[in-house]
Protein backbone atom coordinates (compact mmCIF):
# COMPACT_ATOMS: atom_id res chain seq x y z
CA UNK A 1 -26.86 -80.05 -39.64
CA UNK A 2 -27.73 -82.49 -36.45
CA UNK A 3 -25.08 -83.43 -34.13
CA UNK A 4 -25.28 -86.88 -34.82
CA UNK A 5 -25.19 -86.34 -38.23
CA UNK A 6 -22.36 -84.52 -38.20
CA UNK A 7 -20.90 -87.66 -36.14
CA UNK A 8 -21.51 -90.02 -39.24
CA UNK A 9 -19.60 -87.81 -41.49
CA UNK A 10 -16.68 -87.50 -39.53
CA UNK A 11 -16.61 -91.34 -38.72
CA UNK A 12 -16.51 -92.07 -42.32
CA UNK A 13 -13.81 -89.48 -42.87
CA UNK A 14 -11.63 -91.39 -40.45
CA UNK A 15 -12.75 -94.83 -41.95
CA UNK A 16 -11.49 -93.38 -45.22
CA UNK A 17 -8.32 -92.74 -43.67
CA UNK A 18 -6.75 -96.22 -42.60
CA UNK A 19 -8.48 -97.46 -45.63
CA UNK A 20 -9.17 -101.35 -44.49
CA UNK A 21 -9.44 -102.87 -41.18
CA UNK A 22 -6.58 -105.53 -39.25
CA UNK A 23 -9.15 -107.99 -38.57
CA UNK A 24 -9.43 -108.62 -42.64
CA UNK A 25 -5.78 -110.41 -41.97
CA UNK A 26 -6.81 -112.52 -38.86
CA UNK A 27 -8.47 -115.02 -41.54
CA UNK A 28 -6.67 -114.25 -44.74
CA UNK A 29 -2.80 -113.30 -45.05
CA UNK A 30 0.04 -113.15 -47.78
CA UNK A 31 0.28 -116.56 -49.43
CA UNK A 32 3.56 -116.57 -48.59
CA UNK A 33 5.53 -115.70 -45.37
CA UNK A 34 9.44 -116.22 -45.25
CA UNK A 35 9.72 -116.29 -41.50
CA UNK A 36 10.72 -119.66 -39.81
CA UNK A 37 7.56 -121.11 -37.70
CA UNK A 38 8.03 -123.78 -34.71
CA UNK A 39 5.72 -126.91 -33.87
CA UNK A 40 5.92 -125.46 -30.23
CA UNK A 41 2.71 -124.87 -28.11
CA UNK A 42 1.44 -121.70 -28.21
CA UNK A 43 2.08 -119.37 -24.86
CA UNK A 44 -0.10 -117.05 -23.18
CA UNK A 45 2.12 -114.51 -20.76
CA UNK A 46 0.10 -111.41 -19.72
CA UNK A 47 3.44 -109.29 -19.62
CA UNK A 48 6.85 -110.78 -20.30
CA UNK A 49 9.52 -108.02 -19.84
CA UNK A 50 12.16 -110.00 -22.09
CA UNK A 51 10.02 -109.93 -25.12
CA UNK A 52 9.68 -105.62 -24.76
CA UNK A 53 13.59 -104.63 -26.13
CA UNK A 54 12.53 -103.08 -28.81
CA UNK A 55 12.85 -99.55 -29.11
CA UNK A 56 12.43 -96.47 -32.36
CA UNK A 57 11.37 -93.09 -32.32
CA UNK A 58 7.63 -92.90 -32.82
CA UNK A 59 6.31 -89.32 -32.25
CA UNK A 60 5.17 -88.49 -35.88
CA UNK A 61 3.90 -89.70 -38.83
CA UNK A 62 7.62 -89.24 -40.16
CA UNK A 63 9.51 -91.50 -37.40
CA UNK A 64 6.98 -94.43 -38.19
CA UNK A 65 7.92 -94.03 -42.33
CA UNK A 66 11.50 -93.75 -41.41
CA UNK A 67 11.39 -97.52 -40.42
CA UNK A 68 8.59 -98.29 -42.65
CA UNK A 69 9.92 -100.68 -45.99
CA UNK A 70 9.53 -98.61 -49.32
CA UNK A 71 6.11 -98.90 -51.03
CA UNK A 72 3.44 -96.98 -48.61
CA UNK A 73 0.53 -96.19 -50.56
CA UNK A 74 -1.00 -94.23 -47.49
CA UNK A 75 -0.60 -94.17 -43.80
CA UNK A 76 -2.37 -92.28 -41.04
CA UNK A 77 -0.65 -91.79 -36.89
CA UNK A 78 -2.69 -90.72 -34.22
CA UNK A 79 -1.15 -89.68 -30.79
CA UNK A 80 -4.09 -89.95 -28.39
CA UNK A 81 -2.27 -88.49 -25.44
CA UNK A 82 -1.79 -85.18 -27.58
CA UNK A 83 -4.83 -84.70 -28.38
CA UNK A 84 -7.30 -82.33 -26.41
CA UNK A 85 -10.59 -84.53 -25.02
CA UNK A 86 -13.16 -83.38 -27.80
CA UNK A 87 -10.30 -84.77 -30.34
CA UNK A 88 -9.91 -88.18 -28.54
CA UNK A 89 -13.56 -88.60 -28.89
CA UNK A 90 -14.01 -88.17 -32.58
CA UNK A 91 -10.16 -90.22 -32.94
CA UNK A 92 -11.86 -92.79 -30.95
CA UNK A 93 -14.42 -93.73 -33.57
CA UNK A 94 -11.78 -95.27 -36.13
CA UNK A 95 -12.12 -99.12 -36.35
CA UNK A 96 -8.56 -99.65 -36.44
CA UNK A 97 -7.98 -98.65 -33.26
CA UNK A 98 -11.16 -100.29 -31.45
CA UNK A 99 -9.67 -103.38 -32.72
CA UNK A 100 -5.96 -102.96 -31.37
CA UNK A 101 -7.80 -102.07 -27.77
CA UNK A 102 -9.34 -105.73 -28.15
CA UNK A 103 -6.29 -107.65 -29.51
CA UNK A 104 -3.82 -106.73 -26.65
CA UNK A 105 -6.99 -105.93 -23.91
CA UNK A 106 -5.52 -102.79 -23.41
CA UNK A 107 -5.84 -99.00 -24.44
CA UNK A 108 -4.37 -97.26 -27.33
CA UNK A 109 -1.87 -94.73 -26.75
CA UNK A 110 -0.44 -94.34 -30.08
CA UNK A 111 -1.30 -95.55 -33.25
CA UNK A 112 0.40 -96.05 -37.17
CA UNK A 113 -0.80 -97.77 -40.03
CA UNK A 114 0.71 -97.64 -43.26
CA UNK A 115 -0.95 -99.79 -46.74
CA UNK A 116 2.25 -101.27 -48.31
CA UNK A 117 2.32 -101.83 -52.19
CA UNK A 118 5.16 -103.11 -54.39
CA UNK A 119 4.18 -104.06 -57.62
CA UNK A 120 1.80 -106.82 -57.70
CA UNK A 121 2.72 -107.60 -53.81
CA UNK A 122 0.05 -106.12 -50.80
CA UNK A 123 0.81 -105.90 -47.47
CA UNK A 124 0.79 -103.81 -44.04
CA UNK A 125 2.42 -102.44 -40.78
CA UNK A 126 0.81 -101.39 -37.92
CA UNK A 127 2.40 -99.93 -35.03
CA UNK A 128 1.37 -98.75 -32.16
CA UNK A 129 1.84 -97.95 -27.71
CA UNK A 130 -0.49 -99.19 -25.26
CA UNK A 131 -1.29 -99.19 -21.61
CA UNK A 132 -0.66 -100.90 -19.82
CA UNK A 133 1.66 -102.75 -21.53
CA UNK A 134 0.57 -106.39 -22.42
CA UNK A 135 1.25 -109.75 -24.43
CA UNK A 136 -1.65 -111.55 -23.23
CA UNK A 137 -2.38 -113.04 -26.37
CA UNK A 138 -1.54 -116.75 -28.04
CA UNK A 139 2.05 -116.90 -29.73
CA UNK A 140 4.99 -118.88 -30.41
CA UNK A 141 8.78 -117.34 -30.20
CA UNK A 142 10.55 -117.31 -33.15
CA UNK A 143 14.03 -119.07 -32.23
CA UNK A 144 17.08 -117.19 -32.96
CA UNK A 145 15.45 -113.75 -33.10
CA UNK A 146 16.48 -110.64 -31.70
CA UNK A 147 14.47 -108.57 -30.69
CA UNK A 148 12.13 -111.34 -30.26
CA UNK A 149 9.11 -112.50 -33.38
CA UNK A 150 6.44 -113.65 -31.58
CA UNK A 151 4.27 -115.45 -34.19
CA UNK A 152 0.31 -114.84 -33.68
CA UNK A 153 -1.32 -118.06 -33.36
CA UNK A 154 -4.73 -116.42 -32.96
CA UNK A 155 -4.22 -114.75 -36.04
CA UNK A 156 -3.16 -115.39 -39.54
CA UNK A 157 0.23 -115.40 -40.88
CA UNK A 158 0.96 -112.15 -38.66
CA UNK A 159 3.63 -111.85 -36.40
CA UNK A 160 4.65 -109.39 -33.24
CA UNK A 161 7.71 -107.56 -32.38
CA UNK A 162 6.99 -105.95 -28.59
CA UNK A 163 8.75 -103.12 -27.63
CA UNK A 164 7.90 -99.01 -28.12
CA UNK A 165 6.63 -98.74 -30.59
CA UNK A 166 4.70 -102.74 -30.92
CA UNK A 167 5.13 -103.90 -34.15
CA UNK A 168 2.03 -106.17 -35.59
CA UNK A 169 2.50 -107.21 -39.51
CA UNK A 170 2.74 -110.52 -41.83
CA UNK A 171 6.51 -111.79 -42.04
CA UNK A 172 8.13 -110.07 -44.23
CA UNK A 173 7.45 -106.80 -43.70
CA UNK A 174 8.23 -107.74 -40.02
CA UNK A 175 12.07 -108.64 -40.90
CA UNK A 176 11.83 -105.38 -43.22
CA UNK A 177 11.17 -103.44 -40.31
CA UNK A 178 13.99 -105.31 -38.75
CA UNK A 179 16.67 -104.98 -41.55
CA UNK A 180 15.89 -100.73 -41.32
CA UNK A 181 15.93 -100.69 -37.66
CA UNK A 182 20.05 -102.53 -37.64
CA UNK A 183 21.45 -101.46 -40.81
CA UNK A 184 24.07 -99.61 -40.14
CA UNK A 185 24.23 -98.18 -43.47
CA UNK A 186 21.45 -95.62 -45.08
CA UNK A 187 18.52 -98.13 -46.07
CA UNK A 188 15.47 -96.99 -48.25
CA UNK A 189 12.32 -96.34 -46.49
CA UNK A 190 8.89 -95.34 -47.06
CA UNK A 191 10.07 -91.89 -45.24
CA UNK A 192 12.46 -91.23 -48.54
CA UNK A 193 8.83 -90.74 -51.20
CA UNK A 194 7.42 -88.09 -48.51
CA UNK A 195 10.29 -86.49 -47.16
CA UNK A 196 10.05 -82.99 -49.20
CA UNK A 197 6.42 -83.01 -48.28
CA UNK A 198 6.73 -83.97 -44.83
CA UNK A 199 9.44 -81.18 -44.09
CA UNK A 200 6.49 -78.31 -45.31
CA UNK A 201 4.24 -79.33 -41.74
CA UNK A 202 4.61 -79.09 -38.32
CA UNK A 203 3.95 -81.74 -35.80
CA UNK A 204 0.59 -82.77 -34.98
CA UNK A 205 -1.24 -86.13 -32.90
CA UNK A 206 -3.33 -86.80 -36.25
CA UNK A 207 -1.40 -86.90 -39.41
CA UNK A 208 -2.58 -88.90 -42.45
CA UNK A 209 -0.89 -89.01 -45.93
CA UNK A 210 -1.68 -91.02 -49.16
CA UNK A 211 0.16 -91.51 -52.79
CA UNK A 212 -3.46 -92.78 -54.01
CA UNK A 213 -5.60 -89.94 -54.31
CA UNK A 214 -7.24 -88.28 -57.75
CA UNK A 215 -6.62 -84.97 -56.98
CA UNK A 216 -2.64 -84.29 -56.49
CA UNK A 217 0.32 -87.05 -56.61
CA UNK A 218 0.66 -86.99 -52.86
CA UNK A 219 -1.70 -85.17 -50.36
CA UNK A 220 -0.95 -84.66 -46.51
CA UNK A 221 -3.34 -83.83 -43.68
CA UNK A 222 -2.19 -82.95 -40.19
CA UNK A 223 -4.53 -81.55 -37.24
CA UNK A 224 -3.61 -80.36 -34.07
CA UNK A 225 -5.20 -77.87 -31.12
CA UNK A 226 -2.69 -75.20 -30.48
CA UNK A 227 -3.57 -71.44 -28.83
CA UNK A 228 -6.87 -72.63 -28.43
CA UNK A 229 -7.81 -73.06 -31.98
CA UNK A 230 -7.94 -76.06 -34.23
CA UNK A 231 -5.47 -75.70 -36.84
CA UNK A 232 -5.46 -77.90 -39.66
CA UNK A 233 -2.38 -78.34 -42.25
CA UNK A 234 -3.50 -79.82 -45.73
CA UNK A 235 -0.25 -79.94 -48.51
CA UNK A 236 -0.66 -80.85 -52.10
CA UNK A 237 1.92 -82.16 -54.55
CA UNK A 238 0.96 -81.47 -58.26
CA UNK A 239 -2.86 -80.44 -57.15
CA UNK A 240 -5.10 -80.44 -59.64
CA UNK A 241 -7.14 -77.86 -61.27
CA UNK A 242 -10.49 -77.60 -59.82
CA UNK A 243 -9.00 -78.67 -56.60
CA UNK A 244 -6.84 -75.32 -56.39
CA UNK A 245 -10.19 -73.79 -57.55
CA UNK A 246 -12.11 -75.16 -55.05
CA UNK A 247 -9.61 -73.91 -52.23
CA UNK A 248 -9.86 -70.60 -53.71
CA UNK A 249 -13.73 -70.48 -52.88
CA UNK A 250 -13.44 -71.69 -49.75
CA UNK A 251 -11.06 -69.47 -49.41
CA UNK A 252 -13.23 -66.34 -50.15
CA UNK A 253 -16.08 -66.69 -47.85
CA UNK A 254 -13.81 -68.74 -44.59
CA UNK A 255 -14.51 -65.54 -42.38
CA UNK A 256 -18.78 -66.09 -42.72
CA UNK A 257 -17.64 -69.64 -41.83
CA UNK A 258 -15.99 -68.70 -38.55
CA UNK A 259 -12.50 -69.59 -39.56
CA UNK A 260 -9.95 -67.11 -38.42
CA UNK A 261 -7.25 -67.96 -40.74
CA UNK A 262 -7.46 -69.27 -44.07
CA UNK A 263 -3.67 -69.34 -46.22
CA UNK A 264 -3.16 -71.09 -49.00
CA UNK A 265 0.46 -70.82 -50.13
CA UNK A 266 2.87 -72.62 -53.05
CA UNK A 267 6.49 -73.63 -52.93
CA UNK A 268 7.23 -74.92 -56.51
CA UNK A 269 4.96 -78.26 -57.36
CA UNK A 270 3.97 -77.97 -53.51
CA UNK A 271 0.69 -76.29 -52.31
CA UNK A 272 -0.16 -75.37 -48.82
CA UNK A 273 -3.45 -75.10 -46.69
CA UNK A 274 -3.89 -74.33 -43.03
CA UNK A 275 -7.14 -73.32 -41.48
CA UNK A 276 -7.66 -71.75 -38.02
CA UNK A 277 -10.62 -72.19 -36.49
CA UNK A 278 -12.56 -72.73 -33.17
CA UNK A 279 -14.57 -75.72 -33.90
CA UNK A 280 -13.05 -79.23 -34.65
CA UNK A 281 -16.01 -80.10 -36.40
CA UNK A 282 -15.87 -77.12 -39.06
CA UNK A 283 -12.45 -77.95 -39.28
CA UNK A 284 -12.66 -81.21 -40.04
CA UNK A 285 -15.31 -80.65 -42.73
CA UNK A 286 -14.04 -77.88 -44.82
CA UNK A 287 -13.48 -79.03 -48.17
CA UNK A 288 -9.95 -80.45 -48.89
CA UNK A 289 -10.45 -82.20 -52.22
């Protein structure tokens, strides 16, 4: 296969990943948004320290669920600064993240997005790092709001909360965020539907998980370079038939294919996939569904 062939497919893989793209919301957003709006004049501030207080635990797929609201249909992180170069290059191709470079004119660090879905109500959280750190961008404050909602006014119906991680999402699932991050009590997250899945993987800077597949009821992919090998982590609630019998091939022949470890294991409705390997690219590839 060319290189740059080879380039496409892994370009759609991560386009298949976040699913649909933030600038879809710049134009249309929920019909309806619960958080107060101002008549003020929008500001422009390149970097106002006041607005960055807020502060959660965001070094895994896992920390951004634990303050995601219930109802994540699928959500992908990416940790460019633990990734190897050859890994940033192929991360680098997801639209998602080309388009949070140009909406705070600065560079990606880290990087969460999670599809939200209760009942007949859509809706979206991205979070992410940058630097350097920036609100150069058209807003209003939010009176009475601590941490501070800065509401997009070069955008529609999406608001910010600044801090580490940034917080970019339409109102309500803003003040969701919110109500998780102050409770002082145990609050339902998206964290609680993945949890026994979650604690079968280790940590890695791309980790991507969806309730919305055919093939099993939840499916989980982490990668990471560790040793000097790229290792890849795939886990399977309730997988389906000729899925498991697909792995089992691929199973059969990985040495030929220059993988040096191929395990597939089960832990009651849970089945587990991790693939050794030298080459991102065959990694990446191998069959997983």
């Amino acid at each position: 296969m060319k290189q740059q062939d080879l380039y496409k497919i892994l370009a759609i893989f991560l386009g298949l990943t976040m699913v649909f793209s933030i600038f879809a919301y710049m134009f249309m957003g929920p019909s309806q948004d619960t958080t107060q709006q101002t008549n003020e004049q929008p500001q422009t501030e390149k970097y106002n320290p006041d607005f960055w207080v807020f502060n959660s635990p965001f070094d895994s797929i896992s920390d951004a669920l634990r303050i995601t609201p219930p109802g994540a249909e699928s959500a992908s992180f990416v940790d460019l600064d633990g990734m190897p170069p050859q890994m940033i290059q192929w991360a680098k191709q997801d639209q998602t993240i080309r388009d949070l470079d140009s909406i705070y004119k600065s560079n990606t660090t880290k990087m969460y997005f999670a599809n939200l879905k209760e009942g007949k109500n859509s809706s979206f959280l991205l979070l992410s790092t940058m630097f350097p750190e920036k609100n150069d961008f058209e807003y209003i404050e939010i009176p009475n709001c601590y941490p501070p909602v800065l509401r997009r006014t070069d955008m529609n119906n999406l608001y910010n909360v600044l801090g580490r991680p940034v917080i970019l999402a339409p109102g309500d699932t803003i003040m969701g965020v919110l109500s998780i991050t102050v409770s002082l009590n145990k609050t339902n997250t998206s964290y609680d539907q993945y949890e026994n899945l979650l604690n079968k993987v280790p940590a890695a800077p791309f980790q991507t998980l969806s309730s919305n597949v055919s093939f099993a009821k939840q499916y989980y992919q982490g990668i990471r370079f560790t040793n000097g090998s790229y290792e890849r982590t795939t886990v399977y609630l309730n997988v389906n038939s000729s899925t498991m019998k697909n792995l089992t091939l691929s199973k059969a022949n990985s040495t030929q294919r220059g993988f040096t470890e191929y395990n597939i294991t089960k832990s009651g409705n849970y089945t587990t996939v991790k693939i050794l390997g030298p080459e991102l690219f065959s990694i990446l590839s191998e069959e997983s569904s």
